[in-house]
PDB file of N, CA and C in Angstrom:
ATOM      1  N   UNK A   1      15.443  13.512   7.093  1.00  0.00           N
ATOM      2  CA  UNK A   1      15.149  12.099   7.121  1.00  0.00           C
ATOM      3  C   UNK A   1      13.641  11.914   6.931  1.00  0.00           C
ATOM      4  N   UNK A   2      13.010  11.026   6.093  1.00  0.00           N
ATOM      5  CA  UNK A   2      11.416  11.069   5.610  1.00  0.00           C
ATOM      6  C   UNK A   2      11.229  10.219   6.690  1.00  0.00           C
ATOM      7  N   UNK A   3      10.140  10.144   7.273  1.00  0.00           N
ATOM      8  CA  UNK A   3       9.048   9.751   8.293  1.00  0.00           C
ATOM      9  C   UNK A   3       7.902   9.018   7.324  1.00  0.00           C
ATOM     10  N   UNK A   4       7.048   7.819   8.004  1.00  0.00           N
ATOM     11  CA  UNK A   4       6.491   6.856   7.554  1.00  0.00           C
ATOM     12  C   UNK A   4       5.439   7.017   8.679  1.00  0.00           C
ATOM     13  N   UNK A   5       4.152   6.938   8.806  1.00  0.00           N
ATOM     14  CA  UNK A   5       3.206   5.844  10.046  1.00  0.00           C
ATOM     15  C   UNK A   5       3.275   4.912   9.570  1.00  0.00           C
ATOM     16  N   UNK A   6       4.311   3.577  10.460  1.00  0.00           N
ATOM     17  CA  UNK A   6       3.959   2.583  10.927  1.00  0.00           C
ATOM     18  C   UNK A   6       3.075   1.992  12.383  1.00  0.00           C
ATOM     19  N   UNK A   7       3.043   0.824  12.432  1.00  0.00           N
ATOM     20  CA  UNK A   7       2.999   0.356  13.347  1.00  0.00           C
ATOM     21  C   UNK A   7       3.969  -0.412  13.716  1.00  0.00           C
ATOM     22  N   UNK A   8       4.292   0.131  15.515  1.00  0.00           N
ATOM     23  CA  UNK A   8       5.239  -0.082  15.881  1.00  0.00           C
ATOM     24  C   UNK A   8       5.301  -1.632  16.884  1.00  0.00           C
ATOM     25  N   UNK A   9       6.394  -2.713  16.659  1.00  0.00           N
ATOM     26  CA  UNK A   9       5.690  -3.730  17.331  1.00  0.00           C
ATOM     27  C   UNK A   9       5.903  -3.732  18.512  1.00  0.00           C
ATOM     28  N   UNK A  10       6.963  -2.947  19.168  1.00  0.00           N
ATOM     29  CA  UNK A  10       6.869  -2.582  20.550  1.00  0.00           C
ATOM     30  C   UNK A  10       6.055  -1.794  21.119  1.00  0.00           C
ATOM     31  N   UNK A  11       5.695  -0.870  20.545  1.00  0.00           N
ATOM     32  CA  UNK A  11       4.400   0.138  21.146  1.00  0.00           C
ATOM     33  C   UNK A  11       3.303  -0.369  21.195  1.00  0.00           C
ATOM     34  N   UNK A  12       2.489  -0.986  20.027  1.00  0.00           N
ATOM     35  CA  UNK A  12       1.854  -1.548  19.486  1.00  0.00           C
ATOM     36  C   UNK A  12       0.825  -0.840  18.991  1.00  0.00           C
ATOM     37  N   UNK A  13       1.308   0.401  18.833  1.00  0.00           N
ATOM     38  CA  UNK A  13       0.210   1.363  18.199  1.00  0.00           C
ATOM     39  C   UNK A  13       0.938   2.200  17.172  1.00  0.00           C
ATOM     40  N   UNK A  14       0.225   2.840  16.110  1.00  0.00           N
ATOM     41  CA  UNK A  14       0.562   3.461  15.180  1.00  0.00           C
ATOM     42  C   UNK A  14       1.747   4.551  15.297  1.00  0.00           C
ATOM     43  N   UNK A  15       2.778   5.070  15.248  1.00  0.00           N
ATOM     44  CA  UNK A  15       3.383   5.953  15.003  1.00  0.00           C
ATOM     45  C   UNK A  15       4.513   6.420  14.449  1.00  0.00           C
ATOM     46  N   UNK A  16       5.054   7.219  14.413  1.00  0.00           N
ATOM     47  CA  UNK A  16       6.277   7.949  13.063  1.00  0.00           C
ATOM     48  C   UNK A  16       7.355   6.991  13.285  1.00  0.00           C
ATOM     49  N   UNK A  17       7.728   6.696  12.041  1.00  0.00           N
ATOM     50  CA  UNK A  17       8.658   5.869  12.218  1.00  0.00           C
ATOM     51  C   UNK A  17       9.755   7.063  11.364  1.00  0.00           C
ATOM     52  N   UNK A  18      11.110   7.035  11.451  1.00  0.00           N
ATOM     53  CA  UNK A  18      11.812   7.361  10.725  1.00  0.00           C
ATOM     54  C   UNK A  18      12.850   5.967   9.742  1.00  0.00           C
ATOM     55  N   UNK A  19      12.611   6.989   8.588  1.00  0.00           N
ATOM     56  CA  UNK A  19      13.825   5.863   7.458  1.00  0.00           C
ATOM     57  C   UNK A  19      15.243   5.998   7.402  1.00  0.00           C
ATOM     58  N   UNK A  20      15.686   4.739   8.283  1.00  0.00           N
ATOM     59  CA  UNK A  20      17.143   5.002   8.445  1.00  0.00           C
ATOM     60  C   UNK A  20      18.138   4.370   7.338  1.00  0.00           C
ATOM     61  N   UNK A  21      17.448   3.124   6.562  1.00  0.00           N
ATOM     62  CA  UNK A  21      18.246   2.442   5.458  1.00  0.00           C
ATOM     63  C   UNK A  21      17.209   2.422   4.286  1.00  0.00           C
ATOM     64  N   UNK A  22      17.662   3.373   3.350  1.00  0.00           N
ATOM     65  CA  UNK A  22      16.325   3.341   2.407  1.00  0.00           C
ATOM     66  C   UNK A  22      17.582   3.065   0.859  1.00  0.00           C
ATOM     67  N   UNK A  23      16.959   1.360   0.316  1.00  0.00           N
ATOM     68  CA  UNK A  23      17.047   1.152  -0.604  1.00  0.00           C
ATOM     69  C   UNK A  23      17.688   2.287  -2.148  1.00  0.00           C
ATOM     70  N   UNK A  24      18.610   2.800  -2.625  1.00  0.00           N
ATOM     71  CA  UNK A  24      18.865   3.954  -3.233  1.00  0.00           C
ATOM     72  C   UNK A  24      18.525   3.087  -5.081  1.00  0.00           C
ATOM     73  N   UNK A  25      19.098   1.823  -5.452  1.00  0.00           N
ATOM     74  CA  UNK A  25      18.933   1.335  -6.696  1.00  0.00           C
ATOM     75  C   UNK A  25      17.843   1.716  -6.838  1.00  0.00           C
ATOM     76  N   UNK A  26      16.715   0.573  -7.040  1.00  0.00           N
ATOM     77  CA  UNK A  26      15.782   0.796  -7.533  1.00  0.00           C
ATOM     78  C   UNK A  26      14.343   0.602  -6.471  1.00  0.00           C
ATOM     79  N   UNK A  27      13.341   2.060  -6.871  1.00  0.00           N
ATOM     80  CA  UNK A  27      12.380   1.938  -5.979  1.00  0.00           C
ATOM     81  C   UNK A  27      11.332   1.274  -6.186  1.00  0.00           C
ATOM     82  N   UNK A  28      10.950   0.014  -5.204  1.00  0.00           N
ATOM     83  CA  UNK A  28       9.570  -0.260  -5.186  1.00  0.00           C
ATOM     84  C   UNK A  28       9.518  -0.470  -3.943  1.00  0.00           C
ATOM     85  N   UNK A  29       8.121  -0.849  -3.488  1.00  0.00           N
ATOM     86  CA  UNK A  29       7.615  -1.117  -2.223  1.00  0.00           C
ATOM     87  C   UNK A  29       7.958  -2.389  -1.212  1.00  0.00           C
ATOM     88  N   UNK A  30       8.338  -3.262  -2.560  1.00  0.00           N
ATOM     89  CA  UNK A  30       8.334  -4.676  -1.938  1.00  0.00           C
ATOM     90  C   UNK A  30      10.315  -4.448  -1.276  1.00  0.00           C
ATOM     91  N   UNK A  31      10.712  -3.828  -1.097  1.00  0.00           N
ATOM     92  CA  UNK A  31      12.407  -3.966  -0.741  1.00  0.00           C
ATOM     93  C   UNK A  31      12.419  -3.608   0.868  1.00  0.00           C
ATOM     94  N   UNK A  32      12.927  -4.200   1.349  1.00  0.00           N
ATOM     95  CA  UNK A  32      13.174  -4.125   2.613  1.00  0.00           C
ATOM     96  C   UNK A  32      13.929  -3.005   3.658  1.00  0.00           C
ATOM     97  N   UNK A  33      13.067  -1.671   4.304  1.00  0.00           N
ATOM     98  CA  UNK A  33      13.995  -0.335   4.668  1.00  0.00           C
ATOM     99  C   UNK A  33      14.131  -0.947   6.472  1.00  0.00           C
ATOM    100  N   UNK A  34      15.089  -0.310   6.960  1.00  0.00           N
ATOM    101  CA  UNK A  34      15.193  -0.209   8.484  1.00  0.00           C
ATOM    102  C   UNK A  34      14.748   0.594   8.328  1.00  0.00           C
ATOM    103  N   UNK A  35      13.340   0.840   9.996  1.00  0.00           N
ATOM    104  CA  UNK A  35      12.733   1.822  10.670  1.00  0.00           C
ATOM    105  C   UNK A  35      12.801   1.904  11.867  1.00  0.00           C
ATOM    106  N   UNK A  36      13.079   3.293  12.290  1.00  0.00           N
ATOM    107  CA  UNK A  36      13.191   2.917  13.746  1.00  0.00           C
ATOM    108  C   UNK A  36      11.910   4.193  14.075  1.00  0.00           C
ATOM    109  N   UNK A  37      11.456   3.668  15.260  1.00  0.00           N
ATOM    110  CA  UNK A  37      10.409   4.482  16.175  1.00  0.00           C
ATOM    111  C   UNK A  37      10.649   5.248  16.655  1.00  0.00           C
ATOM    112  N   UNK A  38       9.868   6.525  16.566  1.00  0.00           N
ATOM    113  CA  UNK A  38      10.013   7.915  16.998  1.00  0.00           C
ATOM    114  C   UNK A  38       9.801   7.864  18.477  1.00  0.00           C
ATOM    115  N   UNK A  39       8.781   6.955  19.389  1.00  0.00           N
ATOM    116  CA  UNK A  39       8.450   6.912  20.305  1.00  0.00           C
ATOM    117  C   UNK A  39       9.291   5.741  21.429  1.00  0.00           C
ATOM    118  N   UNK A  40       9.375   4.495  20.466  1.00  0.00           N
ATOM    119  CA  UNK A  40      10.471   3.948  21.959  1.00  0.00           C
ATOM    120  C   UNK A  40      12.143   3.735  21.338  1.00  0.00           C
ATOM    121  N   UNK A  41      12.333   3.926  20.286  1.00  0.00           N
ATOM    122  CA  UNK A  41      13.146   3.761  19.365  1.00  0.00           C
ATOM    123  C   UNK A  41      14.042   2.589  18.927  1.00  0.00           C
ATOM    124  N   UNK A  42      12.809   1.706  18.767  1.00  0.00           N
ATOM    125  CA  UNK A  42      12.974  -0.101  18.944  1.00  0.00           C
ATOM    126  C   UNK A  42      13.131   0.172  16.493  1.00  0.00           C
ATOM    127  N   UNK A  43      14.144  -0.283  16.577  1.00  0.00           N
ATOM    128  CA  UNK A  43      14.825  -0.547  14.998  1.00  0.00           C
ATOM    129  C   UNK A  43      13.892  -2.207  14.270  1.00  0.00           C
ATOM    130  N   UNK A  44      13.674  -1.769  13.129  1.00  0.00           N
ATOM    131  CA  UNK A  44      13.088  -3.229  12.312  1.00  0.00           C
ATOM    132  C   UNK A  44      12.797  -3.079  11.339  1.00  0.00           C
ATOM    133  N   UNK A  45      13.245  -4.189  10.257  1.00  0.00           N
ATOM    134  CA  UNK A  45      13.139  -4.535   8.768  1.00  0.00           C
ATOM    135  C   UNK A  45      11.653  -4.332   8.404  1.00  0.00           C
ATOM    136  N   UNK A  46      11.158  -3.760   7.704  1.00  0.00           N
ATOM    137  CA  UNK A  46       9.740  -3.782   7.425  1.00  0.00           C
ATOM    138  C   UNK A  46       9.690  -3.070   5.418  1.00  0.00           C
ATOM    139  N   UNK A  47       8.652  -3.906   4.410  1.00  0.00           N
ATOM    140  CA  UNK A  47       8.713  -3.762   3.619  1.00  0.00           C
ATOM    141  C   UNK A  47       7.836  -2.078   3.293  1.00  0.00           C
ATOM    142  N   UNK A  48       8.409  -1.290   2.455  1.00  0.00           N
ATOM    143  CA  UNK A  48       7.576  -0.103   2.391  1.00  0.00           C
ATOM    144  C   UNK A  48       6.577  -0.247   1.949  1.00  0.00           C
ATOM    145  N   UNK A  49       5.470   0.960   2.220  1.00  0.00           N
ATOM    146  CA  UNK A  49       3.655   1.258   2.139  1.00  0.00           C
ATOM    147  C   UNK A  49       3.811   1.103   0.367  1.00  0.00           C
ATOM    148  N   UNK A  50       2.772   0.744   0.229  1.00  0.00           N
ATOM    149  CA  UNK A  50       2.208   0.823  -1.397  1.00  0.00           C
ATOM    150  C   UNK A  50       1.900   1.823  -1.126  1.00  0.00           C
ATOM    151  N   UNK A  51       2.485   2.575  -2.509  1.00  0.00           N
ATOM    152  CA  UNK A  51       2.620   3.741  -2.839  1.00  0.00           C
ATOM    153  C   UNK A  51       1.243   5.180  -2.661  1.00  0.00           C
ATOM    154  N   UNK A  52      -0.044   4.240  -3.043  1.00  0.00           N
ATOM    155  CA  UNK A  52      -0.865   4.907  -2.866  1.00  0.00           C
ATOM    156  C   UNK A  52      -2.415   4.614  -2.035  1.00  0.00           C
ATOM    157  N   UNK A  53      -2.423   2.898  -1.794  1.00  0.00           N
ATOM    158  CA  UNK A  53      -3.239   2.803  -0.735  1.00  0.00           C
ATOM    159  C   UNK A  53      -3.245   3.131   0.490  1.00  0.00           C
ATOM    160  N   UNK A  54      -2.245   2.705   1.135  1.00  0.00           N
ATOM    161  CA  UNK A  54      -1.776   2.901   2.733  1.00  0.00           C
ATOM    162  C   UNK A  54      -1.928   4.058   3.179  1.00  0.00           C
ATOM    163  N   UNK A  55      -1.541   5.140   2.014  1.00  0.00           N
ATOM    164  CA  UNK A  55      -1.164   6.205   2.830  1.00  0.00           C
ATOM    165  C   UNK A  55      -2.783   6.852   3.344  1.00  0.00           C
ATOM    166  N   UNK A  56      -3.615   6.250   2.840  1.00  0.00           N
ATOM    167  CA  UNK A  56      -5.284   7.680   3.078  1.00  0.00           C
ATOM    168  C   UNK A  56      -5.649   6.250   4.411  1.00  0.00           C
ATOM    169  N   UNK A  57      -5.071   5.758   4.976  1.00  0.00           N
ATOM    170  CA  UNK A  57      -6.229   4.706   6.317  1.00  0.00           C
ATOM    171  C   UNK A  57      -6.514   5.592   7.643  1.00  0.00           C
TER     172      UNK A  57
END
């Protein structure tokens, strides 16, 4: 299962989210995946990272 850093809105701090509903048609950023938190394991719609900014913060 691929892992993401989000931010989590229950934690409220940065950490691994895992991808539990990942879009299979067609990939872009703007489509909507379920993530759920590695740390309290609170589930939520969130649009995926652009591809190549997000990931170097």
């Amino acid at each position: 299962m691929p892992t993401e850093k989000r931010f989590c809105d229950q934690c409220m701090i940065r950490t691994d989210h895992d991808v539990i509903e990942d879009p299979e048609a067609i990939y872009t950023y703007k489509r909507r995946r379920l993530y759920k938190c590695r740390e309290c394991g609170h589930t939520s719609y969130k649009r995926g990272l652009r591809p190549s900014s997000e990931s170097v913060y």
